[in-house]
C-alpha atoms as a PDB file:
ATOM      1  CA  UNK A   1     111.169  17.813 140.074  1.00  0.00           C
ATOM      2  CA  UNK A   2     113.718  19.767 142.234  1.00  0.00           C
ATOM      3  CA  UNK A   3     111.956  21.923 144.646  1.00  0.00           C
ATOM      4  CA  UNK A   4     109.094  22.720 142.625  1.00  0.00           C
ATOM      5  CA  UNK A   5     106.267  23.959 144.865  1.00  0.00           C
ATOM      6  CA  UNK A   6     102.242  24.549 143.621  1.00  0.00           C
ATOM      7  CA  UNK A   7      99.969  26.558 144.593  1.00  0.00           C
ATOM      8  CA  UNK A   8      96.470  25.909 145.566  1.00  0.00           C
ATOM      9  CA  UNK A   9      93.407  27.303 146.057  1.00  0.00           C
ATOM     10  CA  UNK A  10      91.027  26.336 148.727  1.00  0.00           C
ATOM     11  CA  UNK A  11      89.230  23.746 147.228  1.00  0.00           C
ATOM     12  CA  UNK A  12      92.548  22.165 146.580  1.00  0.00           C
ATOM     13  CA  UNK A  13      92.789  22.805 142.837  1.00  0.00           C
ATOM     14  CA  UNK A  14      96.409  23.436 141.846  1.00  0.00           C
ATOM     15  CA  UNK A  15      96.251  27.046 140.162  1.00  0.00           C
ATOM     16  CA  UNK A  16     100.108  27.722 139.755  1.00  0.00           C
ATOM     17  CA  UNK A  17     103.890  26.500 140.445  1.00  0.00           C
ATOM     18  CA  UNK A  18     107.059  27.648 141.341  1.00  0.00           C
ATOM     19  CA  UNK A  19     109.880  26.989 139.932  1.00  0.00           C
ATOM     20  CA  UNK A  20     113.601  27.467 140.689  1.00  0.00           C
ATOM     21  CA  UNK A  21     114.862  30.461 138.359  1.00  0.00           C
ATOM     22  CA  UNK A  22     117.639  27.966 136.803  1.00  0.00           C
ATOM     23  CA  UNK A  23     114.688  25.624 136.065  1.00  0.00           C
ATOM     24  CA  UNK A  24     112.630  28.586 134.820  1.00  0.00           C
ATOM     25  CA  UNK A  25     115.892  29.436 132.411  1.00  0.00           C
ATOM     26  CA  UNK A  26     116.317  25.912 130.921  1.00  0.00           C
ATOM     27  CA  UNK A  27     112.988  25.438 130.051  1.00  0.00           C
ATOM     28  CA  UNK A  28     112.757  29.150 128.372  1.00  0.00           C
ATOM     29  CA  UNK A  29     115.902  28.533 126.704  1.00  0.00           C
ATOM     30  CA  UNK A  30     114.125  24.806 125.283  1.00  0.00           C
ATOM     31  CA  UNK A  31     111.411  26.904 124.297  1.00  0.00           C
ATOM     32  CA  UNK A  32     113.299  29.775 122.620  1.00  0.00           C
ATOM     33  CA  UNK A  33     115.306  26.669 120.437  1.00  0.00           C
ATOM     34  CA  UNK A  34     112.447  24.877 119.409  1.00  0.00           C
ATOM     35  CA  UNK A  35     110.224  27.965 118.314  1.00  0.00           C
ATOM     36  CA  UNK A  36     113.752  28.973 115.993  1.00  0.00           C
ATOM     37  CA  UNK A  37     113.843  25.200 114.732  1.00  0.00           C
ATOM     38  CA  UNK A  38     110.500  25.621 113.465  1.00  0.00           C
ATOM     39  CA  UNK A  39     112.030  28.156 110.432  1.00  0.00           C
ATOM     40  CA  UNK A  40     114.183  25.918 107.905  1.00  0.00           C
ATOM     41  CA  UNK A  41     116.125  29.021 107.312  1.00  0.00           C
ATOM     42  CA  UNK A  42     116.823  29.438 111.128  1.00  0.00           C
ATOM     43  CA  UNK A  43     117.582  26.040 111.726  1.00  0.00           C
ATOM     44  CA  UNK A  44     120.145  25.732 108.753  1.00  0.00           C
ATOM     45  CA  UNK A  45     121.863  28.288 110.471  1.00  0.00           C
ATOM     46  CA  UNK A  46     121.980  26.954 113.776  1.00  0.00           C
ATOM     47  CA  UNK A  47     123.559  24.036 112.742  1.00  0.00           C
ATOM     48  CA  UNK A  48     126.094  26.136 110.554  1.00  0.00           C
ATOM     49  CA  UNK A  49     126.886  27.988 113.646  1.00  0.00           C
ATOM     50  CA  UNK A  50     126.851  24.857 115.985  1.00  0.00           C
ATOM     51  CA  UNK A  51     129.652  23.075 113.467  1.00  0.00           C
ATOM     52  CA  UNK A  52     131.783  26.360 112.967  1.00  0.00           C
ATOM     53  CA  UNK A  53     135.097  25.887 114.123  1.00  0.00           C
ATOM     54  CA  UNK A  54     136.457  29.405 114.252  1.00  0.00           C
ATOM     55  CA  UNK A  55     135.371  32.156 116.422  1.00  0.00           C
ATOM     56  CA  UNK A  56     136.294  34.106 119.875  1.00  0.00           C
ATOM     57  CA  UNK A  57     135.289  33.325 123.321  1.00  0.00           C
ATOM     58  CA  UNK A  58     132.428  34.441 124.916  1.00  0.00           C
ATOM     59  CA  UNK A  59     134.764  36.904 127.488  1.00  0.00           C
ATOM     60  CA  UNK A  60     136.554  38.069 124.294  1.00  0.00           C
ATOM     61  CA  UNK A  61     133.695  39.212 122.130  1.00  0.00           C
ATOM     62  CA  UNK A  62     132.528  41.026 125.287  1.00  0.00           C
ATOM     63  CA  UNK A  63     135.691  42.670 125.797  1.00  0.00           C
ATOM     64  CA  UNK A  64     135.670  44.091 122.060  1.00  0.00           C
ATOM     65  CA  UNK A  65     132.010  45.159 122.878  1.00  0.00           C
ATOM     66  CA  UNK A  66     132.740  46.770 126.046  1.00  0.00           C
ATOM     67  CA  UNK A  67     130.732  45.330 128.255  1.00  0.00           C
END
Protein backbone atom coordinates (compact mmCIF):
# COMPACT_ATOMS: atom_id res chain seq x y z
CA UNK A 1 0.00 0.00 0.00
CA UNK A 2 1.10 3.64 -0.73
CA UNK A 3 2.83 5.06 2.20
CA UNK A 4 0.99 3.35 4.76
CA UNK A 5 2.98 3.41 8.01
CA UNK A 6 2.06 1.15 11.49
CA UNK A 7 2.55 1.68 14.59
CA UNK A 8 4.06 -0.48 17.18
CA UNK A 9 4.39 -1.01 20.52
CA UNK A 10 7.47 -2.21 22.19
CA UNK A 11 7.12 -5.68 22.02
CA UNK A 12 6.68 -5.19 18.34
CA UNK A 13 2.93 -5.81 18.11
CA UNK A 14 1.40 -3.60 15.42
CA UNK A 15 -1.36 -1.54 17.42
CA UNK A 16 -2.38 1.03 14.63
CA UNK A 17 -1.74 2.50 10.92
CA UNK A 18 -1.63 5.47 9.09
CA UNK A 19 -3.04 6.11 6.27
CA UNK A 20 -2.89 8.84 3.59
CA UNK A 21 -6.21 11.04 4.03
CA UNK A 22 -7.14 10.23 0.17
CA UNK A 23 -6.73 6.54 1.16
CA UNK A 24 -8.66 7.18 4.39
CA UNK A 25 -11.55 8.88 1.96
CA UNK A 26 -11.82 5.98 -0.55
CA UNK A 27 -12.12 3.44 1.79
CA UNK A 28 -14.90 5.53 3.92
CA UNK A 29 -16.60 6.31 0.83
CA UNK A 30 -16.50 2.03 -0.01
CA UNK A 31 -17.83 1.73 3.29
CA UNK A 32 -20.56 4.40 3.22
CA UNK A 33 -21.79 2.49 -0.43
CA UNK A 34 -21.85 -0.83 0.77
CA UNK A 35 -23.66 -0.14 4.22
CA UNK A 36 -26.55 1.86 1.68
CA UNK A 37 -26.49 -1.34 -0.69
CA UNK A 38 -27.45 -3.36 2.14
CA UNK A 39 -31.30 -1.59 2.01
CA UNK A 40 -33.16 -2.88 -1.29
CA UNK A 41 -34.96 0.36 -1.16
CA UNK A 42 -31.60 2.34 -1.08
CA UNK A 43 -29.99 0.42 -3.57
CA UNK A 44 -32.95 0.66 -6.16
CA UNK A 45 -32.38 4.13 -5.91
CA UNK A 46 -28.85 4.30 -6.41
CA UNK A 47 -29.02 2.66 -9.47
CA UNK A 48 -32.05 4.96 -10.58
CA UNK A 49 -29.85 7.83 -9.83
CA UNK A 50 -26.62 6.23 -11.34
CA UNK A 51 -28.69 5.66 -14.91
CA UNK A 52 -30.48 9.17 -14.82
CA UNK A 53 -29.60 11.09 -17.67
CA UNK A 54 -30.79 14.55 -16.75
CA UNK A 55 -29.56 16.72 -14.06
CA UNK A 56 -27.07 19.86 -13.33
CA UNK A 57 -23.47 19.84 -12.59
CA UNK A 58 -22.03 19.58 -9.45
CA UNK A 59 -20.70 23.62 -9.67
CA UNK A 60 -24.27 24.45 -10.81
CA UNK A 61 -26.37 22.96 -8.06
CA UNK A 62 -23.88 24.71 -5.74
CA UNK A 63 -24.29 27.92 -7.32
CA UNK A 64 -28.26 27.73 -6.89
CA UNK A 65 -27.45 26.72 -3.21
CA UNK A 66 -25.10 29.40 -2.55
CA UNK A 67 -22.33 27.90 -1.50
Amino acid sequence: MENVQYISDENNKITGVIVPIRLWRELQADKETAYLLKSVTMRERLLQAKRRKDGISFEDACEKLGI
